[in-house]
N, C-alpha and C. Protein backbone atom coordinates (compact mmCIF):
# COMPACT_ATOMS: atom_id res chain seq x y z
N UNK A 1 -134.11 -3.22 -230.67
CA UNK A 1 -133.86 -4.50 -230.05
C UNK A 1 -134.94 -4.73 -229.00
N UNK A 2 -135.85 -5.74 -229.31
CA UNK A 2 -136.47 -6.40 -228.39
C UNK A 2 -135.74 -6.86 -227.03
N UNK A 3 -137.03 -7.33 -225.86
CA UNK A 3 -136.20 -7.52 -224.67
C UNK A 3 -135.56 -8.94 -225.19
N UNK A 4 -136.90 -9.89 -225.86
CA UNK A 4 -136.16 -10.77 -226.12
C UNK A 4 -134.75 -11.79 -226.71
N UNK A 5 -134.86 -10.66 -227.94
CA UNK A 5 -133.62 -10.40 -228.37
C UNK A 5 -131.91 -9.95 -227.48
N UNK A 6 -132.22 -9.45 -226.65
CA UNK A 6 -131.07 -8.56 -225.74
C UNK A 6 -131.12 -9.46 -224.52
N UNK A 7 -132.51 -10.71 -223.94
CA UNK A 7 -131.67 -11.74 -223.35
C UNK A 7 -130.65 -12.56 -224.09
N UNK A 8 -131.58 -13.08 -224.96
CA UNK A 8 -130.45 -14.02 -225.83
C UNK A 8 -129.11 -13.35 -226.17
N UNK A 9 -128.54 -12.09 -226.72
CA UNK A 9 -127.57 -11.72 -226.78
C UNK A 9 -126.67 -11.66 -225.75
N UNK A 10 -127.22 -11.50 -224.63
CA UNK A 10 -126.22 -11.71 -223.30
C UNK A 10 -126.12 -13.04 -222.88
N UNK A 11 -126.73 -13.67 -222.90
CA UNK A 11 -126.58 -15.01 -222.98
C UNK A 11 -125.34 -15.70 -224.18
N UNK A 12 -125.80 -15.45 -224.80
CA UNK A 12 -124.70 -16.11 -225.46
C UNK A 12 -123.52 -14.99 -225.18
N UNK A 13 -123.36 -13.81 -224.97
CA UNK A 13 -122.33 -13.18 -224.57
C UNK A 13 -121.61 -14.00 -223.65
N UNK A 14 -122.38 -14.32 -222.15
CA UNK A 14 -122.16 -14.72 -221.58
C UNK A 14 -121.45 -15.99 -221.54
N UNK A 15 -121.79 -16.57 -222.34
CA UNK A 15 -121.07 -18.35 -221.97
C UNK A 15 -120.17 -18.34 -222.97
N UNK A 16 -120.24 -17.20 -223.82
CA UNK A 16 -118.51 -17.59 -224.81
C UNK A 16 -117.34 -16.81 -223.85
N UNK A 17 -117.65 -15.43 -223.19
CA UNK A 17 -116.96 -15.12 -222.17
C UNK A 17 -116.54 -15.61 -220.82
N UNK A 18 -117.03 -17.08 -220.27
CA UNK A 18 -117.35 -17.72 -219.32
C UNK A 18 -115.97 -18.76 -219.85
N UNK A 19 -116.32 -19.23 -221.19
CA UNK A 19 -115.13 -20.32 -221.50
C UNK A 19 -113.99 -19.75 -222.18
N UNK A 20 -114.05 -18.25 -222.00
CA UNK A 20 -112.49 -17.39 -222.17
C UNK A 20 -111.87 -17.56 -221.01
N UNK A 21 -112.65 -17.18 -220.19
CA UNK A 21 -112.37 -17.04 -218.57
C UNK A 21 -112.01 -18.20 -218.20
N UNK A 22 -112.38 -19.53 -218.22
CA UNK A 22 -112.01 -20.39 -217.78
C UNK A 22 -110.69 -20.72 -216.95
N UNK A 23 -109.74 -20.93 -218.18
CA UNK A 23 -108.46 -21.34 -217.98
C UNK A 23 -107.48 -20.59 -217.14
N UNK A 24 -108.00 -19.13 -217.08
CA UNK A 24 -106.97 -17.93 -216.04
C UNK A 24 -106.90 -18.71 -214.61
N UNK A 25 -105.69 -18.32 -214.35
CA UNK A 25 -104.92 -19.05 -213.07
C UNK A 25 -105.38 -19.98 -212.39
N UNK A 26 -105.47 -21.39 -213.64
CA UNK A 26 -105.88 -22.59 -212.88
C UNK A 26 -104.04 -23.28 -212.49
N UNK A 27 -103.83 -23.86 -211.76
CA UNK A 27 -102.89 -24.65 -211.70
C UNK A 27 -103.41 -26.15 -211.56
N UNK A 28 -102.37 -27.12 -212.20
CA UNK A 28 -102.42 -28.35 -212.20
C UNK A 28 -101.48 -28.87 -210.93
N UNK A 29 -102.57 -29.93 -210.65
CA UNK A 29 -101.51 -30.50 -209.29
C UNK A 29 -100.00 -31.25 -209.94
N UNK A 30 -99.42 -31.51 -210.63
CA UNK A 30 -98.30 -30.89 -211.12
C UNK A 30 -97.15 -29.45 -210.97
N UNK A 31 -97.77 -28.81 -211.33
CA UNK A 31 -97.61 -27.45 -211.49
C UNK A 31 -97.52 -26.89 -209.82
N UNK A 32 -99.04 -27.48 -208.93
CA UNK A 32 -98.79 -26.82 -207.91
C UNK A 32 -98.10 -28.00 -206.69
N UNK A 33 -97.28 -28.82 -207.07
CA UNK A 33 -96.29 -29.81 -206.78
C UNK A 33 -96.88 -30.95 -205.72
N UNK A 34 -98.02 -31.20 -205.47
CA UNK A 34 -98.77 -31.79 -204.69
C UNK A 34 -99.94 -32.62 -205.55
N UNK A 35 -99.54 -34.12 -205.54
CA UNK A 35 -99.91 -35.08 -206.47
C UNK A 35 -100.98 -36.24 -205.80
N UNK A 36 -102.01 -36.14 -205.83
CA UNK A 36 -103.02 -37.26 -205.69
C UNK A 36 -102.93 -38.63 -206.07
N UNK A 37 -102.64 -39.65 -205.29
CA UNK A 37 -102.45 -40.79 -205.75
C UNK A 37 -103.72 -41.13 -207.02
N UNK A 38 -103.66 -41.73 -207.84
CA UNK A 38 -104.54 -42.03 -208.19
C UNK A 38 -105.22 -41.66 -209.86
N UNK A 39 -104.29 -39.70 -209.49
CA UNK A 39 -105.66 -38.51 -210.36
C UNK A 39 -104.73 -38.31 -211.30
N UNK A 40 -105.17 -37.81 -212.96
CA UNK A 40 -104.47 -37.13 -213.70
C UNK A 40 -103.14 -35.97 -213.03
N UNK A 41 -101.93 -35.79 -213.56
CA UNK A 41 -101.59 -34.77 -213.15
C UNK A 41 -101.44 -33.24 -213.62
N UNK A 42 -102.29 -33.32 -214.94
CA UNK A 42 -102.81 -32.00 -215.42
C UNK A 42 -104.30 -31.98 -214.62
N UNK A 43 -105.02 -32.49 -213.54
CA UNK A 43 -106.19 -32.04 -213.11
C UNK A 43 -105.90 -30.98 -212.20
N UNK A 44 -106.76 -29.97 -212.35
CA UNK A 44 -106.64 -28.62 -211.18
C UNK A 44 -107.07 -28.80 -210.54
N UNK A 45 -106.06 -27.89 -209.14
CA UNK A 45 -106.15 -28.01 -208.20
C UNK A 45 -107.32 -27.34 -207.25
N UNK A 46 -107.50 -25.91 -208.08
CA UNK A 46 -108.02 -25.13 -207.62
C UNK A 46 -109.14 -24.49 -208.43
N UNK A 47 -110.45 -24.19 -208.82
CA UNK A 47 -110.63 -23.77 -210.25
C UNK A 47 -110.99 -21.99 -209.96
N UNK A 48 -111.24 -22.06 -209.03
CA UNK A 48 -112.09 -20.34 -208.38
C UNK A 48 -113.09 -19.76 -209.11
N UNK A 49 -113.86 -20.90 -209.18
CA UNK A 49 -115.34 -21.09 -210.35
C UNK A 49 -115.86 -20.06 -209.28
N UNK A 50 -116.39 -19.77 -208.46
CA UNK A 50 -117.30 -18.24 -208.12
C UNK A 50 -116.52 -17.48 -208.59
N UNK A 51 -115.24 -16.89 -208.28
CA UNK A 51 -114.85 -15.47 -208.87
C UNK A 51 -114.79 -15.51 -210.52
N UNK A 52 -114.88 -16.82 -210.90
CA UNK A 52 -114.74 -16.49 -212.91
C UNK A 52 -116.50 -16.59 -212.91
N UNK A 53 -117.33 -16.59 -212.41
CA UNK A 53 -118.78 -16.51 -212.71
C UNK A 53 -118.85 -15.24 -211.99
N UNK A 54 -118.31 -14.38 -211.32
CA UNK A 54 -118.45 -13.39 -210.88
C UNK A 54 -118.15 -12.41 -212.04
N UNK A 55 -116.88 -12.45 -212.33
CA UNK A 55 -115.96 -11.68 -213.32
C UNK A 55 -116.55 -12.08 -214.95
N UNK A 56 -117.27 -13.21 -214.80
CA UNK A 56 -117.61 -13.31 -216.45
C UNK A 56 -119.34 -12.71 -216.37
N UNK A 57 -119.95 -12.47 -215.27
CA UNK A 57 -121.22 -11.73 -215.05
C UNK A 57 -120.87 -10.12 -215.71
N UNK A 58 -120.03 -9.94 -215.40
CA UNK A 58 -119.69 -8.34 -215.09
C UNK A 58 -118.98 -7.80 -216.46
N UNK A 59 -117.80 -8.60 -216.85
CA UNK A 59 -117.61 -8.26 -218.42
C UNK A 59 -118.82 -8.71 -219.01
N UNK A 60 -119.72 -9.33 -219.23
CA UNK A 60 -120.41 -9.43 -220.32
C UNK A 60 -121.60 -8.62 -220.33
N UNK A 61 -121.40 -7.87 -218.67
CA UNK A 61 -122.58 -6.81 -218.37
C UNK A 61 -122.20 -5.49 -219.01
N UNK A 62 -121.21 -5.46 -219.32
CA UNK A 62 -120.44 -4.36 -219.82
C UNK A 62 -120.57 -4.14 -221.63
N UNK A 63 -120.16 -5.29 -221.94
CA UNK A 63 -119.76 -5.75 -223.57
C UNK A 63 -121.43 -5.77 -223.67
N UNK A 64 -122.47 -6.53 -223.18
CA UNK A 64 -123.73 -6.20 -223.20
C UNK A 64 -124.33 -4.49 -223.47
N UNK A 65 -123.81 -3.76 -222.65
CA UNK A 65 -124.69 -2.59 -222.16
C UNK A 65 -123.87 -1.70 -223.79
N UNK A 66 -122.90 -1.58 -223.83
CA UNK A 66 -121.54 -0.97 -224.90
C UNK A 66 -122.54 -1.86 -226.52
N UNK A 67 -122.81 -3.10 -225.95
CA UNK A 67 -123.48 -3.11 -228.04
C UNK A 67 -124.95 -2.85 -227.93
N UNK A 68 -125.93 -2.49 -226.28
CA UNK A 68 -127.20 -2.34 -226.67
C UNK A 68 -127.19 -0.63 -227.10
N UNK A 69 -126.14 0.40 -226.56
CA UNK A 69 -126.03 1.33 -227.07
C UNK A 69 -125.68 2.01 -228.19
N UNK A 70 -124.71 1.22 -228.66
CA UNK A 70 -124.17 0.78 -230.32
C UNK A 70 -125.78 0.75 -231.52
N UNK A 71 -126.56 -0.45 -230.55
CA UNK A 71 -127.78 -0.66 -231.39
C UNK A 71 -129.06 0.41 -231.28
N UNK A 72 -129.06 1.13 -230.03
CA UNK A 72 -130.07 2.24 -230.19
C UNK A 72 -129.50 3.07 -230.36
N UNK A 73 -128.93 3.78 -230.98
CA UNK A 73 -128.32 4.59 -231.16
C UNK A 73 -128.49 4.74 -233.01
N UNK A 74 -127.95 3.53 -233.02
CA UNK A 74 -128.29 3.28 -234.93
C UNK A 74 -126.78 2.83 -235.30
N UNK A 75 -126.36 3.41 -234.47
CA UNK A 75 -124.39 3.19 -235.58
C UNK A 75 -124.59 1.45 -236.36
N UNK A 76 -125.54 0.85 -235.16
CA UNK A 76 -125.13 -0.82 -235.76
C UNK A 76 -126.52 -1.53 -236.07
N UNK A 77 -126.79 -2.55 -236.70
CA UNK A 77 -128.12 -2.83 -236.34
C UNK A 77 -128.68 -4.72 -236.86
N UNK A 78 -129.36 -4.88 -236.46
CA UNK A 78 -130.07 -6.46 -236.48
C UNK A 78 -130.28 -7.39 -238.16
N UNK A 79 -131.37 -5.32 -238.46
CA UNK A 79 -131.45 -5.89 -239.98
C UNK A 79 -130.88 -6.39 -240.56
N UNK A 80 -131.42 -7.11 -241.63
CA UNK A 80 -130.78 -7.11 -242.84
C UNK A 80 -130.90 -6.14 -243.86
N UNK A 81 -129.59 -5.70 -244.30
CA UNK A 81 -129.36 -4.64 -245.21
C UNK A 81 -130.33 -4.72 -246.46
N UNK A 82 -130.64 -6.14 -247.09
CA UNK A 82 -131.66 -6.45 -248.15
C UNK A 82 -132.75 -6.91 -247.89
N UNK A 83 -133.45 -6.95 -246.17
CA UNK A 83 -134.80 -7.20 -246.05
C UNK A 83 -135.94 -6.69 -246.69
N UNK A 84 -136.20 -5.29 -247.25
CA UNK A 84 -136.88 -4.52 -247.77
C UNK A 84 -137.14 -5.32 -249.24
N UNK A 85 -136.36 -5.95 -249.74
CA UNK A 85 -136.21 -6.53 -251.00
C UNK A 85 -136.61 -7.79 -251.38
N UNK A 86 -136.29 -8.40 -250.16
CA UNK A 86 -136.46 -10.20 -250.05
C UNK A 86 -138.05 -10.63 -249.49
N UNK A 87 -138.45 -10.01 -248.76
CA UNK A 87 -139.84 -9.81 -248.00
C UNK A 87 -141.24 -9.10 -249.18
C-alpha cells in the first residue's frame, strides 16, 4: 500500500464513520422539552460536533492502523486476484 492509497482509505474510513457517529446522543428540542418559537421540533438541541470529530478521528485511527496491518502483512490485499491475466 502506497502512502497514497492509505490517505484515501482513511479518508473515506473516516467520513462513513463520522455519519455513524452522528446521530449518538443528539436530543431534539422536543425530547429535551424546551421548544423554540418558530423551529422544527425534531431540530437538536445540542449536536457535540467536537467530541463526535474527536471520537470519529480516533476509531478510524484504529480501524485504519488494524487494515494497514492486515495489508502488510499479506493476510489481505489491493490486487486483483486475475490481474496477472487481464494485463
Amino acid at each position: 500500500m502506497d502512502w497514497f492509497t492509505g490517505i484515501a482509505i482513511y479518508l473515506i474510513l473516516w467520513w462513513v464513520i463520522l455519519f455513524a457517529v452522528l446521530p449518538f446522543g443528539v436530543l431534539s428540542q422536543k425530547e429535551y422539552g424546551e421548544m423554540i418559537e418558530g423551529t422544527d421540533p425534531g431540530a437538536p438541541v445540542d449536536t457535540h460536533i467536537k467530541q463526535k470529530l474527536i471520537w470519529t478521528t480516533c476509531i478510524s485511527a484504529v480501524i485504519w492502523i488494524l487494515l494497514a496491518l492486515l495489508m502488510l502483512s499479506g493476510w489481505i490485499s489491493l490486487q486483483h486476484p486475475l490481474g496477472r491475466f487481464i494485463a
